[in-house]
Protein backbone atom coordinates (compact mmCIF):
# COMPACT_ATOMS: atom_id res chain seq x y z
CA UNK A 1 11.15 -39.04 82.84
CA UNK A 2 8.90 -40.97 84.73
CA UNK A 3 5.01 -39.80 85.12
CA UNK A 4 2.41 -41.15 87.78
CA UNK A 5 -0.93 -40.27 87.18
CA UNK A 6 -2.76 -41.10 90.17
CA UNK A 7 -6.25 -40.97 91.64
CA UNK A 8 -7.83 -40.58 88.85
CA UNK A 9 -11.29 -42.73 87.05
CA UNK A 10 -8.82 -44.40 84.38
CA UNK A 11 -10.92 -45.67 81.24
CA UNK A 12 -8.79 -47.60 79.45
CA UNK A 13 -10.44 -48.69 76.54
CA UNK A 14 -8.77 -51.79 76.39
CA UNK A 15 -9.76 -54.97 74.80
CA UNK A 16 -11.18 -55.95 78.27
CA UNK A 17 -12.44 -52.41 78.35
CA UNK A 18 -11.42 -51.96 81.85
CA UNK A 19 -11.94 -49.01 84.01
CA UNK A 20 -10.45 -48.50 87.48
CA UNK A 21 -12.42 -45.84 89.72
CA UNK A 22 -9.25 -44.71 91.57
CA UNK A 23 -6.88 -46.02 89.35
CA UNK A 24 -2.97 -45.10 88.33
CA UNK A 25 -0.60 -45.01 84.81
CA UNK A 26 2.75 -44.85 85.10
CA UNK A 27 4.43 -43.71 82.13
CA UNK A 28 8.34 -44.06 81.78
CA UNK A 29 9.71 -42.03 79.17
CA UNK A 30 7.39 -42.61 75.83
CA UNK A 31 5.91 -45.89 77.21
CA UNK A 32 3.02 -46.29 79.27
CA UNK A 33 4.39 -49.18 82.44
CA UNK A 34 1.50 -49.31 84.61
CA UNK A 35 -1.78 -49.22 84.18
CA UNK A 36 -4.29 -50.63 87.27
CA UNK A 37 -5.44 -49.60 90.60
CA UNK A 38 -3.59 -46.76 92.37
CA UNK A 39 -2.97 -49.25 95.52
CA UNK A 40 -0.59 -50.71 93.37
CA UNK A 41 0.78 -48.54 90.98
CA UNK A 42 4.80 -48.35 91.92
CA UNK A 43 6.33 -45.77 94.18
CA UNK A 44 9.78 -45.72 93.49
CA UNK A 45 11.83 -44.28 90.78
CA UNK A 46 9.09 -41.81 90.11
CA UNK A 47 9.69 -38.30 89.04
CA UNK A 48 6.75 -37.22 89.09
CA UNK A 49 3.14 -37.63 90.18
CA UNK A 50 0.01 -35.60 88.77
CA UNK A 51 -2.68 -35.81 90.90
CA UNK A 52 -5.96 -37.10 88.63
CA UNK A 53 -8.47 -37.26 91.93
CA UNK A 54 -11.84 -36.27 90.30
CA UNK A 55 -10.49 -36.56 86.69
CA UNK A 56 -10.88 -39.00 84.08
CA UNK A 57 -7.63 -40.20 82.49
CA UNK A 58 -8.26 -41.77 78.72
CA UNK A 59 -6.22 -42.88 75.96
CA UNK A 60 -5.24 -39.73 73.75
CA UNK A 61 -8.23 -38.63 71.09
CA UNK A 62 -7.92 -39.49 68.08
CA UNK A 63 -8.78 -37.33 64.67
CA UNK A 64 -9.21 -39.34 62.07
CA UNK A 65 -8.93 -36.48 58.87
CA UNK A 66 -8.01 -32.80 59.34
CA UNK A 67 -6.78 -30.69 56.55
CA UNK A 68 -3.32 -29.11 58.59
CA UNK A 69 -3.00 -26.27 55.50
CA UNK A 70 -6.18 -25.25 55.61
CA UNK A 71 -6.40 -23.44 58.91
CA UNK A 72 -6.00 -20.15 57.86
CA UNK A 73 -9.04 -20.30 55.80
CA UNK A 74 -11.46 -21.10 58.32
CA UNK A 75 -14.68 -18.89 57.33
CA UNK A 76 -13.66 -18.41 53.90
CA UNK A 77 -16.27 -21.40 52.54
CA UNK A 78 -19.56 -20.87 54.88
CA UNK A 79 -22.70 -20.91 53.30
CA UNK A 80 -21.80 -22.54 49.27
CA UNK A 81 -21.99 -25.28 47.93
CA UNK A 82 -19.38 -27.48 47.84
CA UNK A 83 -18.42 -27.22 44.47
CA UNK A 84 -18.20 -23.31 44.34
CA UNK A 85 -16.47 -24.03 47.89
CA UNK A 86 -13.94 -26.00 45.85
CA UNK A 87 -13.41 -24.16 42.83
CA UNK A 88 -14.17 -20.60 44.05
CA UNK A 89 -12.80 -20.89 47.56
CA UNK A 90 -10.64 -23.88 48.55
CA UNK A 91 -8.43 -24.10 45.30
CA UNK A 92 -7.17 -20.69 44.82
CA UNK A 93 -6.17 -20.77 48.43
CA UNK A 94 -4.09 -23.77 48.51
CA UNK A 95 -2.63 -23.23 45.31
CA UNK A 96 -1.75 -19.80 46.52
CA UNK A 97 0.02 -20.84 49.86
CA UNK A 98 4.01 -20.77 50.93
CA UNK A 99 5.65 -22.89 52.45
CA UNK A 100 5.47 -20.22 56.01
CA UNK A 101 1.64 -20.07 55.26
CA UNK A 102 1.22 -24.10 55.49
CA UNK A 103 3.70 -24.03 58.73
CA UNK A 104 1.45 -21.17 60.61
CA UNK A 105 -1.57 -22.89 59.58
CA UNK A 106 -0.17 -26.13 60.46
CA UNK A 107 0.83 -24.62 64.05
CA UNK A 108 -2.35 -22.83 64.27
CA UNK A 109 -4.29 -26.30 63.68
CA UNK A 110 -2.26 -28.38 66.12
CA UNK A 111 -2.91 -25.85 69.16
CA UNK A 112 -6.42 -26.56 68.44
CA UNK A 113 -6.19 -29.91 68.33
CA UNK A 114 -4.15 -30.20 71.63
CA UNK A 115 -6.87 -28.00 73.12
CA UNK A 116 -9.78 -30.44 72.38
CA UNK A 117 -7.80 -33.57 73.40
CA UNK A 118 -6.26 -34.67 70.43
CA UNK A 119 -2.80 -36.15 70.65
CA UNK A 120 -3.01 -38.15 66.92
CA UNK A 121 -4.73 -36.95 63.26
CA UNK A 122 -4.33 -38.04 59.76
CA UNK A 123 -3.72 -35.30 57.52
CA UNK A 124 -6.01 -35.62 54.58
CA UNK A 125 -3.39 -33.61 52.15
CA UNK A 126 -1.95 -30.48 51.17
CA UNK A 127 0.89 -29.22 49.52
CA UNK A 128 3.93 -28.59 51.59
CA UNK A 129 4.16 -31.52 53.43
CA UNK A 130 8.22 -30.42 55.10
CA UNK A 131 6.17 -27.62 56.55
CA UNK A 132 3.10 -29.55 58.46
CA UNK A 133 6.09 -32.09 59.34
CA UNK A 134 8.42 -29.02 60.80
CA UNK A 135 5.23 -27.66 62.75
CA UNK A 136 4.21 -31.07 64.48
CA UNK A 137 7.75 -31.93 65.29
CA UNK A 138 7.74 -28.62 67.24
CA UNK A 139 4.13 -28.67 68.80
CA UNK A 140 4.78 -32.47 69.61
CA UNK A 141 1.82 -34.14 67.99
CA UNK A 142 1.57 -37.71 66.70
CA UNK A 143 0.01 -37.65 63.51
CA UNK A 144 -0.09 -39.39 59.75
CA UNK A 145 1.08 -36.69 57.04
CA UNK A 146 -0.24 -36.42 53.14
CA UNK A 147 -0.22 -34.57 50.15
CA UNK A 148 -2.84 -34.42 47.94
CA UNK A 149 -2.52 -35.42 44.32
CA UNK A 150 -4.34 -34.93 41.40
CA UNK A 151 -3.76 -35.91 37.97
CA UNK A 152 -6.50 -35.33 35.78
CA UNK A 153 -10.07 -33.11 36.03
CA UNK A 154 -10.80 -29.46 36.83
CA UNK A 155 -8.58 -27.85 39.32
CA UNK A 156 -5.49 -25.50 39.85
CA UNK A 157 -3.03 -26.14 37.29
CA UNK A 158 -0.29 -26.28 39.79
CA UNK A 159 -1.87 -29.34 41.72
CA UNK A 160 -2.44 -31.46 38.88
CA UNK A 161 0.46 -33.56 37.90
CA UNK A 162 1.25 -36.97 35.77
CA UNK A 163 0.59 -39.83 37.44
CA UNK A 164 4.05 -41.16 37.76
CA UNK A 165 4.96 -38.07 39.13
CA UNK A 166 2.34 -37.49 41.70
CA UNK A 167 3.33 -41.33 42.41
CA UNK A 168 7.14 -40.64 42.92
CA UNK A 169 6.29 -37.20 44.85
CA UNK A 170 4.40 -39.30 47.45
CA UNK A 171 7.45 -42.08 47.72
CA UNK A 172 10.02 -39.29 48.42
CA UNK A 173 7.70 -38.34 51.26
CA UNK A 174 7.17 -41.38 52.84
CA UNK A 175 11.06 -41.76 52.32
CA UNK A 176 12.00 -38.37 54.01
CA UNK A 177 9.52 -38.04 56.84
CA UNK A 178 7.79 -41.74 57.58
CA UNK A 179 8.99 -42.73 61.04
CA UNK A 180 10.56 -39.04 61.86
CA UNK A 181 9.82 -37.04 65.13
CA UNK A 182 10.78 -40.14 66.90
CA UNK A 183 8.03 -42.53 65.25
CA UNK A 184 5.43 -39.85 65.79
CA UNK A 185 5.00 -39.00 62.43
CA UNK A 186 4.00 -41.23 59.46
CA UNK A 187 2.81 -40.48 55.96
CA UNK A 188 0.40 -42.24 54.09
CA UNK A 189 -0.49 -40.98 49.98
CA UNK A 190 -3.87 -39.50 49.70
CA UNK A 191 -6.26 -39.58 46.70
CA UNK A 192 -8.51 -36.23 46.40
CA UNK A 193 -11.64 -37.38 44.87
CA UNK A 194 -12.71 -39.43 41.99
CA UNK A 195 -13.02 -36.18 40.06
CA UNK A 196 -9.50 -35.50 40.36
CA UNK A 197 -7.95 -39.04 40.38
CA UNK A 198 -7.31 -41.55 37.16
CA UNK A 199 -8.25 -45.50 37.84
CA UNK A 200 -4.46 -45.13 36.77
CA UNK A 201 -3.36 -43.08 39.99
CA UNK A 202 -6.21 -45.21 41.90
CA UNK A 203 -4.09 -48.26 41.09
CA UNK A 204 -0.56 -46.93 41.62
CA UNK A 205 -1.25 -45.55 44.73
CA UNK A 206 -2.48 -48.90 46.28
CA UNK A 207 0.43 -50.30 44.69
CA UNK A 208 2.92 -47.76 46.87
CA UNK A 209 0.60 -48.13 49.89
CA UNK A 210 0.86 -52.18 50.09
CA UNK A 211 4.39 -51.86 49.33
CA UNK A 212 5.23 -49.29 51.85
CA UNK A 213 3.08 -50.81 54.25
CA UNK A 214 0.97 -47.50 54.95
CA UNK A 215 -2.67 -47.02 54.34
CA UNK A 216 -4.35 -44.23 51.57
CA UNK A 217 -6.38 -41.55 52.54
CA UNK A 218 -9.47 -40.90 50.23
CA UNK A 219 -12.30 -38.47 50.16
CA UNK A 220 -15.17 -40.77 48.95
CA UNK A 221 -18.98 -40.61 47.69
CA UNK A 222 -19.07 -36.83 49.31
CA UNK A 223 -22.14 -35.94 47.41
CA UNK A 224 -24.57 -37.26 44.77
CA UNK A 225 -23.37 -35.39 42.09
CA UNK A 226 -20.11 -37.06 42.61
CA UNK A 227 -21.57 -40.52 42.43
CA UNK A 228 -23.15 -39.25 39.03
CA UNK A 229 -19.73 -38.25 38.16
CA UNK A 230 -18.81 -42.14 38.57
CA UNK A 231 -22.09 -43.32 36.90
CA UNK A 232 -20.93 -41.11 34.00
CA UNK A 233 -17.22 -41.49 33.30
CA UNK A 234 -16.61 -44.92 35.18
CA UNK A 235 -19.93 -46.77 34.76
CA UNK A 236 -20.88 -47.37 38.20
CA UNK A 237 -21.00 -45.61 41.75
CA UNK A 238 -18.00 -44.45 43.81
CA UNK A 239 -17.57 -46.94 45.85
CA UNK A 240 -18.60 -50.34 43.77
CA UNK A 241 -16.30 -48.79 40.75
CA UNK A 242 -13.09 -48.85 43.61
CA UNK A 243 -14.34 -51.98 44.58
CA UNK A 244 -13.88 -53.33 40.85
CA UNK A 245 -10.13 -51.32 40.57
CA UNK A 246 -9.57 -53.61 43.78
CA UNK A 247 -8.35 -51.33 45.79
CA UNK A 248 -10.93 -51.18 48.59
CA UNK A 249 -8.95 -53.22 51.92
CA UNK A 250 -8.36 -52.45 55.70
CA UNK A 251 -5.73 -49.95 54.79
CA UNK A 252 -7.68 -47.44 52.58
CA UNK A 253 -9.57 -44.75 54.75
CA UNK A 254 -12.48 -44.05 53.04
CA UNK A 255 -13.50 -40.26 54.39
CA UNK A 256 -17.20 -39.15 54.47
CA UNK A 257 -18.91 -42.17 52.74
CA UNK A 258 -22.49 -40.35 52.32
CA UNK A 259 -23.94 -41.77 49.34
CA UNK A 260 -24.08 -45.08 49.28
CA UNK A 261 -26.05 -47.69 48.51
CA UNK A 262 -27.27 -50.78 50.49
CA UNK A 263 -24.91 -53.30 47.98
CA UNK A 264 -21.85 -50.68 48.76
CA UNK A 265 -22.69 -50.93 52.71
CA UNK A 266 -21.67 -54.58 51.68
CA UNK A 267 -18.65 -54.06 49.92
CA UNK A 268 -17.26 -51.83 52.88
CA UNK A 269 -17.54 -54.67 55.71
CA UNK A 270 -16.50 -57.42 53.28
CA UNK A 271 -13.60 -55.34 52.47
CA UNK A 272 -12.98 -54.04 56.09
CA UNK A 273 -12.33 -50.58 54.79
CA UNK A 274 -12.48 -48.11 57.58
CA UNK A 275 -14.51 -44.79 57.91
CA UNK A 276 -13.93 -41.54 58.75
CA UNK A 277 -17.14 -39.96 59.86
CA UNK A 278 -17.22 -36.21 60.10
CA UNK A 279 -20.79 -35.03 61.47
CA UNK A 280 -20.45 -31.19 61.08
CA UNK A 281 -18.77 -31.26 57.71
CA UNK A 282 -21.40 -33.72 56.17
CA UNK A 283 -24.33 -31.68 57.92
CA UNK A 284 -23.27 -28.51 55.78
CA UNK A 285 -23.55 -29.74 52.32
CA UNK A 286 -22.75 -33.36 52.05
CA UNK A 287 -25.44 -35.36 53.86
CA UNK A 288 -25.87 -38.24 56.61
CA UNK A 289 -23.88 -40.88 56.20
CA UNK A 290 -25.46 -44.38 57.52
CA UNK A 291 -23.37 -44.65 59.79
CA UNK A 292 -25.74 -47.30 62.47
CA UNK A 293 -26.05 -49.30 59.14
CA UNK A 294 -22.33 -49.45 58.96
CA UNK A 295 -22.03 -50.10 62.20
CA UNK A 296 -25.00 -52.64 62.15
CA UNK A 297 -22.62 -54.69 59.44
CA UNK A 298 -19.17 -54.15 61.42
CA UNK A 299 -17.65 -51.69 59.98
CA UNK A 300 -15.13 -49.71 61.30
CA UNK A 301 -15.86 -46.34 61.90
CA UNK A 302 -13.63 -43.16 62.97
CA UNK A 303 -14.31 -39.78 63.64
CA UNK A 304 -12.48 -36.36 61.95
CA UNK A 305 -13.36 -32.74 62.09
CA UNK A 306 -11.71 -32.10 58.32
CA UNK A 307 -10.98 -28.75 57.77
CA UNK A 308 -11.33 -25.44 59.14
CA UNK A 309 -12.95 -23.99 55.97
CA UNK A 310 -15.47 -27.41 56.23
CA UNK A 311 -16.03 -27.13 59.78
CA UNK A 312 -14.62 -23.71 61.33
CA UNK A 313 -14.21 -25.83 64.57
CA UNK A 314 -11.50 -28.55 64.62
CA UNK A 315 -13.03 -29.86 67.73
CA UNK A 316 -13.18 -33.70 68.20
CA UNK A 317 -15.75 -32.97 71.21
CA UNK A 318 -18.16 -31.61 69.30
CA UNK A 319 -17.94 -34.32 66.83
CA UNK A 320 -18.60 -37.17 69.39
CA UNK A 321 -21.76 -35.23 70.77
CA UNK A 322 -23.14 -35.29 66.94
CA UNK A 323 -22.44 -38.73 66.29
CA UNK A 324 -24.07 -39.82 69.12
CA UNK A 325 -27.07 -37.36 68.43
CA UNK A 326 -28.07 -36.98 64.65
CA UNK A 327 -28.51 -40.68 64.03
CA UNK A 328 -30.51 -41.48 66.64
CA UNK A 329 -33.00 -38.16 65.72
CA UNK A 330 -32.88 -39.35 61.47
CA UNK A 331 -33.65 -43.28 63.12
CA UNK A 332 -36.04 -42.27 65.69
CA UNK A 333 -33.82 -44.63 67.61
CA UNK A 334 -32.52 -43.71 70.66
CA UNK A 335 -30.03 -46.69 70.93
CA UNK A 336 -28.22 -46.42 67.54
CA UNK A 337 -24.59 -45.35 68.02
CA UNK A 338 -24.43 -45.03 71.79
CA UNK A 339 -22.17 -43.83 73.87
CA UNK A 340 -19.16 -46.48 74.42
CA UNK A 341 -19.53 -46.75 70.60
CA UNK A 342 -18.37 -42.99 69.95
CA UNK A 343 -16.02 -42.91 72.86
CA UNK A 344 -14.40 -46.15 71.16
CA UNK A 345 -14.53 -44.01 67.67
CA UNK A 346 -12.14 -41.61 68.96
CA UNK A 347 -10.02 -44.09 70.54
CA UNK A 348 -9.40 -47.83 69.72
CA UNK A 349 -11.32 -47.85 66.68
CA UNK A 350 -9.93 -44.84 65.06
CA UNK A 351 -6.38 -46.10 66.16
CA UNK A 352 -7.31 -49.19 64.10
CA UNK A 353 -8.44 -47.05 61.02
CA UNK A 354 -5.04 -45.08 61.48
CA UNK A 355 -3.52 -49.03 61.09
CA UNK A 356 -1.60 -47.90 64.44
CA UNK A 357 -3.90 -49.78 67.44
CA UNK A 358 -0.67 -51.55 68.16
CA UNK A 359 0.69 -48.05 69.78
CA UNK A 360 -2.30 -46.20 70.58
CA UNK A 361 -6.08 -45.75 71.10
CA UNK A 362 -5.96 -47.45 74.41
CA UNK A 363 -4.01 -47.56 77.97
CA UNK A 364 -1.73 -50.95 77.65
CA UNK A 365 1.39 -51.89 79.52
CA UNK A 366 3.73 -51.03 76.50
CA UNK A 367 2.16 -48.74 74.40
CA UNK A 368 2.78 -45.11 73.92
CA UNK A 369 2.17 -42.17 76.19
CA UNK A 370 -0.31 -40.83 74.78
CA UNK A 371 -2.84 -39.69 77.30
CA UNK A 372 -5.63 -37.06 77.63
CA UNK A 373 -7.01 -36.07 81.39
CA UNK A 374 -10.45 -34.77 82.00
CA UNK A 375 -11.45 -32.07 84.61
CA UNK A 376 -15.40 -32.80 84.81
CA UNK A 377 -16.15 -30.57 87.56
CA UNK A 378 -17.57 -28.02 86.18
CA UNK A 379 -21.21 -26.81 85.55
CA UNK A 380 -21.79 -28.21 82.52
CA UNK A 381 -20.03 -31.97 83.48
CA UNK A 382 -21.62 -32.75 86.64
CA UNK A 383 -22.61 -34.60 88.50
CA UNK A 384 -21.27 -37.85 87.02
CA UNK A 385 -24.18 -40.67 87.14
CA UNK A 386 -22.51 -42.14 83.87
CA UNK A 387 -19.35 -40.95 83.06
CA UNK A 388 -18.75 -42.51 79.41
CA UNK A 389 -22.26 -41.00 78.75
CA UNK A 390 -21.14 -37.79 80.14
CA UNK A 391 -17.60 -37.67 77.88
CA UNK A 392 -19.80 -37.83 74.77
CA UNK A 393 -23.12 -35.36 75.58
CA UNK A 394 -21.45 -33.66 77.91
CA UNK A 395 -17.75 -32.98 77.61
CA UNK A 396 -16.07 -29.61 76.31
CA UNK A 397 -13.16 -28.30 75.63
CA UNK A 398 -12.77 -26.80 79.06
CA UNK A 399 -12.95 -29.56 80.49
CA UNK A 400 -9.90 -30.71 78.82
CA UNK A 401 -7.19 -30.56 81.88
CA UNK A 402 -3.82 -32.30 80.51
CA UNK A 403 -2.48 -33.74 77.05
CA UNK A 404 0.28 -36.18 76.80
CA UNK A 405 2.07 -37.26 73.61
CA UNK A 406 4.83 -39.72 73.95
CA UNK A 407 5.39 -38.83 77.72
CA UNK A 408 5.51 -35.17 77.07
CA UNK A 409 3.19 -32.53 78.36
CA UNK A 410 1.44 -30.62 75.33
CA UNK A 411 -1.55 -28.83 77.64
CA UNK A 412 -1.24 -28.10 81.36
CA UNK A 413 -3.05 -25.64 83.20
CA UNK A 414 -4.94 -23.84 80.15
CA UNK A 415 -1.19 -23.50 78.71
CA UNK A 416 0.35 -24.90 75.93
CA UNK A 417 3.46 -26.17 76.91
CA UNK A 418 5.69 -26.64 73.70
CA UNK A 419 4.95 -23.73 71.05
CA UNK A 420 4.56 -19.75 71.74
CA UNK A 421 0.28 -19.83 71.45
CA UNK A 422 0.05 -16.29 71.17
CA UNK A 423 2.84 -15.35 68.69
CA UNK A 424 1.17 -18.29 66.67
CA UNK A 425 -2.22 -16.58 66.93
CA UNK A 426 -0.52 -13.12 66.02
CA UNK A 427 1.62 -14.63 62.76
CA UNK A 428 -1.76 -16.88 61.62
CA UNK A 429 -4.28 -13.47 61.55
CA UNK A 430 -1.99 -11.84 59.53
CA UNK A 431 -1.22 -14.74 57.14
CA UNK A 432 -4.86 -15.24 56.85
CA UNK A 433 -5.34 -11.85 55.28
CA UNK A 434 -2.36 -11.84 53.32
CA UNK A 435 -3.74 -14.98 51.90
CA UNK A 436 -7.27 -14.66 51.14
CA UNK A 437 -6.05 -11.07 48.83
CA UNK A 438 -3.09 -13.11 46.99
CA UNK A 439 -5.39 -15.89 46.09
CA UNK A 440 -8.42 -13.18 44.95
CA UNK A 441 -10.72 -14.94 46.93
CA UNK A 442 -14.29 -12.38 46.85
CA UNK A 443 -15.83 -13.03 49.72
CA UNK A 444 -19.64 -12.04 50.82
CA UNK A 445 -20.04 -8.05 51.86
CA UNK A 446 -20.64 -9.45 55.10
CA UNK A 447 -16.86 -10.62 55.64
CA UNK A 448 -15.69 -7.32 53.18
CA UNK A 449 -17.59 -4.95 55.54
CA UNK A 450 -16.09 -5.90 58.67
């Protein structure tokens, strides 16, 4: 099928970083063919035209770490710390789920990402991996697919394995579902945390990851009692003790990054190791991440949501108005980490993290479909003095108009075009309870009460 989207203020986030005020893209089958002003866009052989007057038409968003299993938890870790989050919360839930919980919650997640713009993620890991990959194939999502792996420290007996075998589990994956859904889907291996990995599974996994050509997913330097962790058993920080294992480069995706120190700052743009920055996680427990010194230094720097029991709101728009807030407040710098820079972080640069700017994160003759259309006019949009500006402080989700993955329509008209929304919403609530009792999660009296 061939797609004209014309009219509309195209942002294209190009290398040129072009933007055409009444501008077209054509988009023939999975491929974007036309990008420019509408006065020349092609007429024939169309099949369809949407018209994108008043809108803004941008590359797809781009969420650089979500947990896909974890949706049915949302509210279940509010208010702890992260460590009674993890052991008292988070564990006994994902070592309780089925294969049909993961595949609701995957569902569940997805519409929610399609609803805030998203047409790509990277999965930070969970345990039925068939089931997140069944889900997006369905709800039509591009995304990168993990499971997490353990194989030493405190945790769920059933998630810690032997190296060699969480090693082989993650080649079988890549094996079955790398490439499927048409290319959308890829799957990268995913280290939990220094508490939870060997130098051992550290090594291995860069190993697979260079020789699959795929990147690794890591939670890193969350919180200080996790670089104390490192100090302790390794001898030196997070991040300079995976600097000396060597296996710090452009394809490992180093998520949070909080505590750091200047020297580490260092290591991360001589390395070029990417960053997923997640605002509203990190503001609950975890920190502020110096993120203007990273990007002071070139580094590369993404933004995620992680997961609903993290965040409660997998909602890229809300992370680009805190990035481009709580820095410049803990500055006093109103110019650190403006606006094009955050737009760009949900884009091209977290394509680049995602080692996949060659297909996405920007509108190129030749790249994929992937395309997100903004209604501003509403209340809360408008007027439009400076609309990049006006995408980060003052887009939300209902201004989110139409979501295109590979040439196919995802969102149109407040609907969701591929998956049953409300028979999701039905089967999730229901999960969700069944859940929480099988994994004898005690929640507050607050949550037992209602």
């Amino acid at each position: 099928m061939t797609i004209c989207i014309r009219g509309g203020l195209v942002v294209t986030m190009d290398a040129e970083h072009r933007v055409f005020a009444e501008g077209a893209v054509v988009l023939e089958d999975d491929r974007i063919a036309y990008v420019g002003p509408a006065d020349g866009a092609p007429a024939a052989g169309i099949d369809r035209t949407i018209d994108a007057k008043g809108k803004i038409v941008l590359p797809g968003l781009i969420n650089s770490h979500v947990h896909l299993s974890q949706h049915l938890g949302r509210g279940i870790g509010d208010d702890v710390s992260l460590l009674t989050w993890l052991h008292e919360r988070i564990w006994p839930y994902e070592s309780s789920m089925t294969y049909e919980d993961s595949y609701v919650s995957s569902l569940l997640c997805g519409i929610e990402l399609v609803r805030t713009g998203v047409t790509c993620f990277a999965e930070a890991g969970g345990q039925h991996v068939a089931a997140m990959a069944e889900a997006m194939e369905e709800l039509g999502l591009r995304g990168i697919l993990a499971r997490s792996i353990m194989d030493e420290g405190e945790g769920p007996a059933s998630m810690i394995e032997p190296t060699d075998q969480c090693i082989a589990r993650q080649q079988d994956l890549i094996d079955r579902f790398h490439g499927s859904a048409e290319g959308r889907l890829r799957v990268w291996p995913a280290c939990r945390t220094i508490f939870n990995c060997s130098d051992a599974l550290y090594l291995q996994t860069k190993e697979l990851a260079d020789r699959a050509g795929v990147g690794i997913h890591a939670h890193v330097a969350e919180i200080p009692d996790e670089v104390e962790f490192s100090r302790q058993t390794r001898g030196d920080t997070t991040v300079a003790h995976l600097e000396s294992l060597g296996v710090l480069a452009e394809n490992f995706l180093s998520v949070h990054t909080v505590w750091l120190t200047e020297a580490e700052l260092d290591i991360l743009a001589t390395r070029g190791v990417p960053v997923s920055h997640n605002p509203a996680a990190a503001m609950r427990v975890l920190g502020f991440a110096d993120i203007p010194g990273m990007l002071e230094r070139g580094v590369l720097v993404a933004l995620g949501t992680d997961g609903a029991p993290s965040n409660n709101r997998m909602n890229l728009i809300s992370e680009m108005y805190l990035a481009g807030l709580i820095h410049k407040g803990r500055k006093l710098d109103p110019q650190v980490v403006p606006a094009e820079a955050v737009l760009a972080m949900v884009t091209r640069d977290a394509a680049k993290a995602l080692l996949w700017e060659d297909e996405i994160g920007s509108l190129d003759v030749g790249t994929r479909a992937d395309i997100t259309i903004v209604n501003p006019r509403t209340a809360g949009m408008l007027p439009l003095h400076d609309p990049v500006a006006n995408l980060v402080y003052a887009m939300d989700t209902t201004n989110i108009s139409t979501v295109i993955v590979d040439g196919r329509i995802l969102l149109e008209d407040d609907t969701v075009q591929t998956v049953d929304e409300e028979a999701v919403l039905a089967e999730a609530q229901a999960r969700a309870a069944e859940l929480v009792q099988r994994a004898g999660i005690r929640l507050p009296d607050r949550f037992r009460s209602l």
